[in-house]
Protein backbone atom coordinates (compact mmCIF):
# COMPACT_ATOMS: atom_id res chain seq x y z
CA UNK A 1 96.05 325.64 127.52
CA UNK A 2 93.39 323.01 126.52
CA UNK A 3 89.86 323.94 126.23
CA UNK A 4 89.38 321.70 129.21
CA UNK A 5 91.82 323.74 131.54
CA UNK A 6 90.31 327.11 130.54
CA UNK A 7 86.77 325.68 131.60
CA UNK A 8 88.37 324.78 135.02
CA UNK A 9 90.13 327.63 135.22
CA UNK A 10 86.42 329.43 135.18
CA UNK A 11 85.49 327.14 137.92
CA UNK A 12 88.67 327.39 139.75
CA UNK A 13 88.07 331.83 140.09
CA UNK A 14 84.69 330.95 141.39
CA UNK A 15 85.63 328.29 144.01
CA UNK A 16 88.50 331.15 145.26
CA UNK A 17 86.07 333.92 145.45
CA UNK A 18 83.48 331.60 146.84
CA UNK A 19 86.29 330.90 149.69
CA UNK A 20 87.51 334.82 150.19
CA UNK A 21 84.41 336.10 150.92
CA UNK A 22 83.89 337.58 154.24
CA UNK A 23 81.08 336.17 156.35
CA UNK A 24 78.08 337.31 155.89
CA UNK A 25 75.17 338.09 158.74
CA UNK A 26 73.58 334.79 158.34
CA UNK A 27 77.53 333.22 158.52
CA UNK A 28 78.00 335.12 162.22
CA UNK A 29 74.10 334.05 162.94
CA UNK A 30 74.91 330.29 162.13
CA UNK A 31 77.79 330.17 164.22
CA UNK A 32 75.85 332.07 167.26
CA UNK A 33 72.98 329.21 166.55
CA UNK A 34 75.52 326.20 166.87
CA UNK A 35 77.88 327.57 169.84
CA UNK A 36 74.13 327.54 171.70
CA UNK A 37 73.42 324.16 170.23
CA UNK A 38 76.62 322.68 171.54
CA UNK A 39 76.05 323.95 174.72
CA UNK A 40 72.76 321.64 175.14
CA UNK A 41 75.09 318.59 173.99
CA UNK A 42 76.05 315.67 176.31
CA UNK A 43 79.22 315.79 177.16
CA UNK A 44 79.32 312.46 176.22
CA UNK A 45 78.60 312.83 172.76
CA UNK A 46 81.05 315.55 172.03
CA UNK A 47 84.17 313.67 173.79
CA UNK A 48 83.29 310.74 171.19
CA UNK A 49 83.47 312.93 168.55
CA UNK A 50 86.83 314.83 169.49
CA UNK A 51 88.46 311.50 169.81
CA UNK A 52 87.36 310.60 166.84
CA UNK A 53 88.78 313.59 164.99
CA UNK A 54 92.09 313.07 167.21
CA UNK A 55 92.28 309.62 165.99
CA UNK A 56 91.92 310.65 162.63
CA UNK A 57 94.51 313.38 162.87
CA UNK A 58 97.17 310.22 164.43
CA UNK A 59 96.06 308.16 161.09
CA UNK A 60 97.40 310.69 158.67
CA UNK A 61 100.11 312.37 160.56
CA UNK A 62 101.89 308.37 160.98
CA UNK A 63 99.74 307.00 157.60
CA UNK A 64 97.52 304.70 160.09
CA UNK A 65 94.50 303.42 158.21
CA UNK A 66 94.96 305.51 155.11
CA UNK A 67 96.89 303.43 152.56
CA UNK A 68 96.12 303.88 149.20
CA UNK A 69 97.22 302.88 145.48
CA UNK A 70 100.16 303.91 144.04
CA UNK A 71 100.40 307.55 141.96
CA UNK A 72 99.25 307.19 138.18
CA UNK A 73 100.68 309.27 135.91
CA UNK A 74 98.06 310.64 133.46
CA UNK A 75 98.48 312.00 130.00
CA UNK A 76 96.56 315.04 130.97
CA UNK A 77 94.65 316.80 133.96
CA UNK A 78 91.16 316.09 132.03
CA UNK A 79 92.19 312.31 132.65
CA UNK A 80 93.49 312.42 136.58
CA UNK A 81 90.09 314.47 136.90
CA UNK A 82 87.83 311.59 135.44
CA UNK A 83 89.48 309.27 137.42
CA UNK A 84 88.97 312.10 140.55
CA UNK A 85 85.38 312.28 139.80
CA UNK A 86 85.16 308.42 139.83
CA UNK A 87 86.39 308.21 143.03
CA UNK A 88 84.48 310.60 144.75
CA UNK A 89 81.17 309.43 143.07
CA UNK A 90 81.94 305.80 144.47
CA UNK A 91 82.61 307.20 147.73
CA UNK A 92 79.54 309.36 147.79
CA UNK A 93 77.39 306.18 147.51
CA UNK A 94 79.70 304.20 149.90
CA UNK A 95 79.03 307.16 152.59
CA UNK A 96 75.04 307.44 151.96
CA UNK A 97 74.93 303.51 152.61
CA UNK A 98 76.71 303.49 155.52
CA UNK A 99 74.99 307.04 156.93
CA UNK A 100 71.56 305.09 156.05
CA UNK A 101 72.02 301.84 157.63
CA UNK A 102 73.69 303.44 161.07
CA UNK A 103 70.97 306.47 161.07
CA UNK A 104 67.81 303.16 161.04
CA UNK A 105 69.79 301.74 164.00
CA UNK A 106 69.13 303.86 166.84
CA UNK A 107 70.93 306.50 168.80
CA UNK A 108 73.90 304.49 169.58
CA UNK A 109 74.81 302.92 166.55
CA UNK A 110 74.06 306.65 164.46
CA UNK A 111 76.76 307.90 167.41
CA UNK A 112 78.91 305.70 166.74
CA UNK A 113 79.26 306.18 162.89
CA UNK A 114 80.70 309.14 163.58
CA UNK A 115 84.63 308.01 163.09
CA UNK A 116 83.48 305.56 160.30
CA UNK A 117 82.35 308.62 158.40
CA UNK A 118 85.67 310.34 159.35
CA UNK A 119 87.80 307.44 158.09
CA UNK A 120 85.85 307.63 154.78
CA UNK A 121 86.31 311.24 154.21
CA UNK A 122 89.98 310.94 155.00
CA UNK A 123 90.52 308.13 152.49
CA UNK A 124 89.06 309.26 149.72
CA UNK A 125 91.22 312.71 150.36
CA UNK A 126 94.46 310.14 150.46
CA UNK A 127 92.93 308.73 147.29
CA UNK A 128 92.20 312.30 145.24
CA UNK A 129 95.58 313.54 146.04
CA UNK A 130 97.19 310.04 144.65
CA UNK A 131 95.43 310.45 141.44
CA UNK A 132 96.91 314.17 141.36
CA UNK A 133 100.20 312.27 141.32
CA UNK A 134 100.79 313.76 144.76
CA UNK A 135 103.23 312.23 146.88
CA UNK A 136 101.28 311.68 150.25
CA UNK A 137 104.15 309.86 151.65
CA UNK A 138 105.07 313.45 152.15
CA UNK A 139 103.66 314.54 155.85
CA UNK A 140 103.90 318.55 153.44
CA UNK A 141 101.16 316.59 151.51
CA UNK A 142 99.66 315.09 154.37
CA UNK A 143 99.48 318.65 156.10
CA UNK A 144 97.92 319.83 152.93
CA UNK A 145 95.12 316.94 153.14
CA UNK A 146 94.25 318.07 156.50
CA UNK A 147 93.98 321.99 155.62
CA UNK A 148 91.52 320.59 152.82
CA UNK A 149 89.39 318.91 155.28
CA UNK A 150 89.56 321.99 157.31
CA UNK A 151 88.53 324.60 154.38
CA UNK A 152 85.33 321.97 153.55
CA UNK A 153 84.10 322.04 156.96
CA UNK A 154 84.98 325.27 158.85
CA UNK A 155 83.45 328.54 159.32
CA UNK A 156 83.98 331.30 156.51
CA UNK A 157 85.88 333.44 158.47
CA UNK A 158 88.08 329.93 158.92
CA UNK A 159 88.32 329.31 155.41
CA UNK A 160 89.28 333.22 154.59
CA UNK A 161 92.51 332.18 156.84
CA UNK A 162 92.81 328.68 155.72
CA UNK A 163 92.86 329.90 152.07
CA UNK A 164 95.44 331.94 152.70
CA UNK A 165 97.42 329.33 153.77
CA UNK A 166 96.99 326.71 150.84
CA UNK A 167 97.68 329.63 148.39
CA UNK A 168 101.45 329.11 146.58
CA UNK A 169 101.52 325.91 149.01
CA UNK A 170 104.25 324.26 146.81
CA UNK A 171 106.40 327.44 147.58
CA UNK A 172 105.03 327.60 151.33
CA UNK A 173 106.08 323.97 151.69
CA UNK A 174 109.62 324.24 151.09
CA UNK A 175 109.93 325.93 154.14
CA UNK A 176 107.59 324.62 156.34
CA UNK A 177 109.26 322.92 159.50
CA UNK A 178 110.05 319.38 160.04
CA UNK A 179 107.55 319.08 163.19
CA UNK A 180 103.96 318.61 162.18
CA UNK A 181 103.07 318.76 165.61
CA UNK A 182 103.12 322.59 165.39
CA UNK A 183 99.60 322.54 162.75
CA UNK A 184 96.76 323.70 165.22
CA UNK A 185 95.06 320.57 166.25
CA UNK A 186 92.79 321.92 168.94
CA UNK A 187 91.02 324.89 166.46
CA UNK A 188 91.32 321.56 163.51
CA UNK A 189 88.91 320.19 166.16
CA UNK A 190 86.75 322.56 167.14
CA UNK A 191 85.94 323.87 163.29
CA UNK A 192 84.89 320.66 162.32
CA UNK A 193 82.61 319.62 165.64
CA UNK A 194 81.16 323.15 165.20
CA UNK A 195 80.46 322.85 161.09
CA UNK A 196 78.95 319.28 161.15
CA UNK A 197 76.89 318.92 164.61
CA UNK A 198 73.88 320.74 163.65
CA UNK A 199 73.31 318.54 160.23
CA UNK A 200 74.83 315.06 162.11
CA UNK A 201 72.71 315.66 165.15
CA UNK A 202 69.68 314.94 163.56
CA UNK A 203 70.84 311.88 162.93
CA UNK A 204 70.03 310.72 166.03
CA UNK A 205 66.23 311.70 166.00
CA UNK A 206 64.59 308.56 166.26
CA UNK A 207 62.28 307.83 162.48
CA UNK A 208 64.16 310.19 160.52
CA UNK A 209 67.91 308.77 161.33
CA UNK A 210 68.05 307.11 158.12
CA UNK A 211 66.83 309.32 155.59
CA UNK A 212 69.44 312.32 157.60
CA UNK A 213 72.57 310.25 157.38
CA UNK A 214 71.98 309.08 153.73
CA UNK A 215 71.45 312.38 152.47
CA UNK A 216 74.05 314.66 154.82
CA UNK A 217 76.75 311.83 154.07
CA UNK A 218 76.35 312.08 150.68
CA UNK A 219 76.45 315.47 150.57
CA UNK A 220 78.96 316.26 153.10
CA UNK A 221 81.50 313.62 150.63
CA UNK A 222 80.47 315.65 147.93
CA UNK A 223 81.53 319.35 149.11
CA UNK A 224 84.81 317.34 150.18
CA UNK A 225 85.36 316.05 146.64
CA UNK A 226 84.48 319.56 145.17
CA UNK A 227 87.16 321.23 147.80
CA UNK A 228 89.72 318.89 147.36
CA UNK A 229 89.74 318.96 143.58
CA UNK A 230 89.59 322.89 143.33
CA UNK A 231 92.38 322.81 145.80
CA UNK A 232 94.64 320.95 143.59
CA UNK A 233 93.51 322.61 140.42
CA UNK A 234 94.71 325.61 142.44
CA UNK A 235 98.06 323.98 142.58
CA UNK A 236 98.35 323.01 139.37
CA UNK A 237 97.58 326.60 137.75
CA UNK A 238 100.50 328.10 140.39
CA UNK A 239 102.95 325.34 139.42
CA UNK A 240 102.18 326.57 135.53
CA UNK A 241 102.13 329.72 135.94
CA UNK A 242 105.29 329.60 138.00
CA UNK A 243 107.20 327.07 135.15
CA UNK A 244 106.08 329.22 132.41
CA UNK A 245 107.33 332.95 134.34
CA UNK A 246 111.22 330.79 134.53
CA UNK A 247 110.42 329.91 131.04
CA UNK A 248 109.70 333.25 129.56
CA UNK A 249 112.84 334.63 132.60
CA UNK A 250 115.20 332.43 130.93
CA UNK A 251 114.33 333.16 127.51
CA UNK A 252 114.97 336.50 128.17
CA UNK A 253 118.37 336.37 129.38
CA UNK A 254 119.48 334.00 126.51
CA UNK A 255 118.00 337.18 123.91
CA UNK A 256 119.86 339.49 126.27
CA UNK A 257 123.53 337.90 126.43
């Protein structure tokens, strides 16, 4: 293992602790304080943003929207992860922009950015896992994008259960079933509406629009770059781990026999 690995490896046992832990008083408190909030939400405004989220679902079960470059093959994970980093930065900045210039234009145009900000989160996900070498053509892979986006904006005791289910995914995959259709769209939904409203909806205060959606955006892209890479770093010790257990297996029974 390089010196780089072991550092992420450190980071890596944080992130999965960070992402076990069961909520806390303030968690249950946060959650009481936004099922209130939504309740004094226009309808309107929260049908625009679960078709939003159910377009975005369409785009990456059929690949709608989400093209992206070709898998490079790095030399080494400290590479793929400068190149990861790169990404993310650029669409960090991209995000602030665009949560800046629709938060100065009023309440309809700050309502409306709510599926452009999807799209961008959803790309650059397409984009990180295509620098992991992943093969997103995949819908496995595409399932895994979308349990990322869930574990970055859910609930903790949503992320305890989401966790669970990214852990070992490359074994989990293998026998997942060919109908996609069976991932749980409706709670998908409802985690996300309920995790970003209460940031988002200030958005739409009239004077401070701007200065919200630059800052939230760019910090809402940057916990989804910092999930998504931890994610696959998680998949990339397993897969190690798992080569080097049939490596040491098989060296065994060749000193046996």
């Amino acid at each position: 293992m390089t010196e780089y690995e072991e550092n992420i490896q450190h980071e890596l046992l944080k992130w999965q602790e960070k992402m076990q832990k069961r909520p806390s008083g303030l968690n249950r408190l946060s959650k009481n304080v936004q099922d209130k909030i939504n309740s004094m939400i226009p309808d309107r405004v929260h049908d625009i943003i679960t078709t939003s989220i159910k377009q975005m679902t369409r785009g990456v079960l059929y690949g709608a929207g989400f093209t992206t470059t070709r898998n490079v093959l790095f030399k080494s994970m400290e590479t793929a992860e400068s190149a990861v980093k790169e990404r993310i930065e650029f669409y960090k900045k991209a995000g602030a922009a665009e949560g800046g210039i629709t938060g100065a234009g009023g309440f309809m145009l700050a309502l409306a950015e709510f599926p452009i900000l999807i799209g961008i989160k959803m790309k650059l996900l397409f984009d990180i896992a295509s620098l992991y070498g992943k093969p997103i053509d995949d819908y496995r892979e595409r399932l895994f994008i979308l349990h990322i986006f869930q574990l970055a904006f859910s609930s903790q005791k949503t992320r305890q259960r989401v966790f669970e289910q990214m852990k070992n995914w490359d074994s989990k995959a293998a026998t997942l079933p060919e109908d996609i259709h069976q991932f749980d769209w409706k709670g998908f939904q409802q985690e996300y509406r309920d995790y970003i409203d209460l940031a988002k909806m200030a958005q739409l205060i009239p004077g401070i629009g701007a200065a919200v959606g630059l800052i939230v955006n760019y910090r809402l892209l940057n916990q989804l770059g910092k999930t998504a890479m931890n994610a696959y770093r998680m998949r990339w010790f397993e897969s190690t781990n798992l080569a080097a257990s049939h490596a040491t297996s098989a060296l065994t029974g060749n000193i046996s026999s």
